[in-house]
C-alpha atoms as a PDB file:
ATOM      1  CA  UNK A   1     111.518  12.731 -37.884  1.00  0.00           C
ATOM      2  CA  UNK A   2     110.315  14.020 -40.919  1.00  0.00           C
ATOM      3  CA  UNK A   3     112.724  15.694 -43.146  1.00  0.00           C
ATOM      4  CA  UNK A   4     112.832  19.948 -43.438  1.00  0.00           C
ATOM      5  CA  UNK A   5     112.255  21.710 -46.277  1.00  0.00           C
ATOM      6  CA  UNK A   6     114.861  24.366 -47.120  1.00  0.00           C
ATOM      7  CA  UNK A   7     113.516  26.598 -49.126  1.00  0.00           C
ATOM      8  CA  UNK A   8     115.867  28.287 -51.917  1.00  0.00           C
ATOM      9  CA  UNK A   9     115.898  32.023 -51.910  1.00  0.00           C
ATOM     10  CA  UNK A  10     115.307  33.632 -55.377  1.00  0.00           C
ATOM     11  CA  UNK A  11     113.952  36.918 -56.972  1.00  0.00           C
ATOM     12  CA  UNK A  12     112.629  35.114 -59.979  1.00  0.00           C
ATOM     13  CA  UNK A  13     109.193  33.841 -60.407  1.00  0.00           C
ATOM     14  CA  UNK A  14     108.155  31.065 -62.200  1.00  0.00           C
ATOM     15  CA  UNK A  15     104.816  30.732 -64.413  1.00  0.00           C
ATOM     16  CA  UNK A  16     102.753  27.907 -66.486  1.00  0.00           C
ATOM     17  CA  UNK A  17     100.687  29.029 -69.194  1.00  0.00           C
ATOM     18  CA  UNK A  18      98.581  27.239 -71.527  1.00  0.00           C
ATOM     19  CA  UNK A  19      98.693  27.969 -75.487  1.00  0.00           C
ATOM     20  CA  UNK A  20      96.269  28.032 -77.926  1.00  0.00           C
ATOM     21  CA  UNK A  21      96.867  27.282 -81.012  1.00  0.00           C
ATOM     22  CA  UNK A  22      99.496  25.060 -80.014  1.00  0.00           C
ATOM     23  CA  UNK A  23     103.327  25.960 -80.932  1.00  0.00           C
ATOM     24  CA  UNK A  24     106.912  24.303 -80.455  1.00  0.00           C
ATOM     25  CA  UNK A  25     109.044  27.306 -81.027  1.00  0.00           C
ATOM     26  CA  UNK A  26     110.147  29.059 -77.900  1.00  0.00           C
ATOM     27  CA  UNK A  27     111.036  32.426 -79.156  1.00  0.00           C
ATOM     28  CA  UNK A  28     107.332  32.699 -81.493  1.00  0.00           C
ATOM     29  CA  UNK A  29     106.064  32.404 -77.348  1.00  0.00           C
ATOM     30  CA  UNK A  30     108.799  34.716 -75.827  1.00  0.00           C
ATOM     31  CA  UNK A  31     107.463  36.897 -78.794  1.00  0.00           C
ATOM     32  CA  UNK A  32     103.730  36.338 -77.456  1.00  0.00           C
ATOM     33  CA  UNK A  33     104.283  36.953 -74.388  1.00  0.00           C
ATOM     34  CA  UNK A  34     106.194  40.283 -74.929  1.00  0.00           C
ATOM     35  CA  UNK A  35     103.451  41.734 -77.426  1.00  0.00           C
ATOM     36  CA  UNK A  36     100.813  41.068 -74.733  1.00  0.00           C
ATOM     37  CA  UNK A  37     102.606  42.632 -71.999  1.00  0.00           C
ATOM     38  CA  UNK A  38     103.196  45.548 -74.219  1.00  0.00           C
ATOM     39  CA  UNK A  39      99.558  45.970 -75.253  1.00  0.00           C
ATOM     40  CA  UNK A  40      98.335  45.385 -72.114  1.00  0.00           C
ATOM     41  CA  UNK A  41     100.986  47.811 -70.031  1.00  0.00           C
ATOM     42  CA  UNK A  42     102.562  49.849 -72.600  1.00  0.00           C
ATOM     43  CA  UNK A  43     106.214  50.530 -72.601  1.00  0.00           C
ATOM     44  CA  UNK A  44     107.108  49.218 -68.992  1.00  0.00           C
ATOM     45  CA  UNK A  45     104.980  45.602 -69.683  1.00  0.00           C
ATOM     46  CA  UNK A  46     107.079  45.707 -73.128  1.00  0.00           C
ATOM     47  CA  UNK A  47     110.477  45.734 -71.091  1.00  0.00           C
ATOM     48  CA  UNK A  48     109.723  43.150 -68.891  1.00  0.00           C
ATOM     49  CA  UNK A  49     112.451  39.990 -69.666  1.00  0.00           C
ATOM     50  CA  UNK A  50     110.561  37.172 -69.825  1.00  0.00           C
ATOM     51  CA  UNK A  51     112.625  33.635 -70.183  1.00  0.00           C
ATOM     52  CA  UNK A  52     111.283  30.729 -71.648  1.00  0.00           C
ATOM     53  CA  UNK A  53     112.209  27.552 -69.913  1.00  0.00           C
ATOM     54  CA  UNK A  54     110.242  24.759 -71.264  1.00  0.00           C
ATOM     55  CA  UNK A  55     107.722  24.312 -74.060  1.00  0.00           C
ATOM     56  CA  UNK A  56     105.243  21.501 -72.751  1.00  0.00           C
ATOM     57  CA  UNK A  57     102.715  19.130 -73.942  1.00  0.00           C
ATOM     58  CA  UNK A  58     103.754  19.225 -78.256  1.00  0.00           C
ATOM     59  CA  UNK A  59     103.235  23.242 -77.507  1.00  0.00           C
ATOM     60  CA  UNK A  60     100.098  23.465 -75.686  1.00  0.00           C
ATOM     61  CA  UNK A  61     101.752  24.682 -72.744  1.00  0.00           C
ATOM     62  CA  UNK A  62     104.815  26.715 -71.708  1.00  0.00           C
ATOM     63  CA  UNK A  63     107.094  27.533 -68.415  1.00  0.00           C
ATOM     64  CA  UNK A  64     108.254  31.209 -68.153  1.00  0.00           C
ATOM     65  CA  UNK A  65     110.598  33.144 -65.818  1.00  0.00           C
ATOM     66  CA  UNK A  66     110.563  36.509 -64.689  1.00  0.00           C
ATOM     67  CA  UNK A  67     112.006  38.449 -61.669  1.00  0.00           C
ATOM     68  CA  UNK A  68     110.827  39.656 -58.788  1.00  0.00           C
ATOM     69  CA  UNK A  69     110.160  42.671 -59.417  1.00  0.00           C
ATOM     70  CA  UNK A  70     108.649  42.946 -62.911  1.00  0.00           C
ATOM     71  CA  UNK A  71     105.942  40.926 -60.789  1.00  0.00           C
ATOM     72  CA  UNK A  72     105.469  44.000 -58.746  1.00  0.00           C
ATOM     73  CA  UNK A  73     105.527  46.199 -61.524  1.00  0.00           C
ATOM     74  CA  UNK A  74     102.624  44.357 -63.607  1.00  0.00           C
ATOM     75  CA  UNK A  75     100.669  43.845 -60.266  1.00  0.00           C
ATOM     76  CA  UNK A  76      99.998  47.306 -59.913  1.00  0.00           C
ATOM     77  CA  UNK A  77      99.539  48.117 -63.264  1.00  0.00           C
ATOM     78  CA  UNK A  78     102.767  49.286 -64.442  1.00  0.00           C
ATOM     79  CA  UNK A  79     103.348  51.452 -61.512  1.00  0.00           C
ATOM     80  CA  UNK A  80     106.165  50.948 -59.146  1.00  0.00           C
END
C-alpha cells in the first residue's frame, strides 16, 4: 500500500523569487519586496507582512511567507 499524504493545514503561503542583482542580506529583500508591493498597490500592498525565510543560491534567489489572506487581497488588486 502506498503511503497517504497528510496534508498540513496553514493560512500562510509560501513563494520563490528570483533576484537580480544578486544580494545576501535578508532584510535589503524584505525591504524590496515591501517597496514593490507598495508601488504597485498603494497603502494596503505596503502593509502586507512579508517573512523572509531563506536567501538561496549566494542571493540570486529568495523564499518568502505571507498569509492567506494578503494573497486574496493582492489578487484582486488591493480589494477585499
Amino acid at each position: 500500500m502506498a503511503p497517504q499524504a497528510h496534508p498540513i493545514a496553514s493560512d500562510k503561503h509560501y513563494i520563490r523569487f528570483s533576484v537580480a542583482p544578486p544580494t545576501r542580506d535578508a532584510l535589503t529583500l524584505r525591504k524590496a519586496l515591501a517597496d514593490a508591493l507598495e508601488a504597485a498597490f498603494g497603502i494596503v500592498g505596503g502593509s502586507v507582512r512579508v517573512d523572509v525565510l531563506a536567501v538561496l543560491e549566494e542571493g540570486r534567489g529568495c523564499v518568502v511567507r505571507v498569509d492567506e489572506g494578503c494573497v486574496y487581497i493582492l489578487s484582486n488588486n488591493g480589494r477585499c
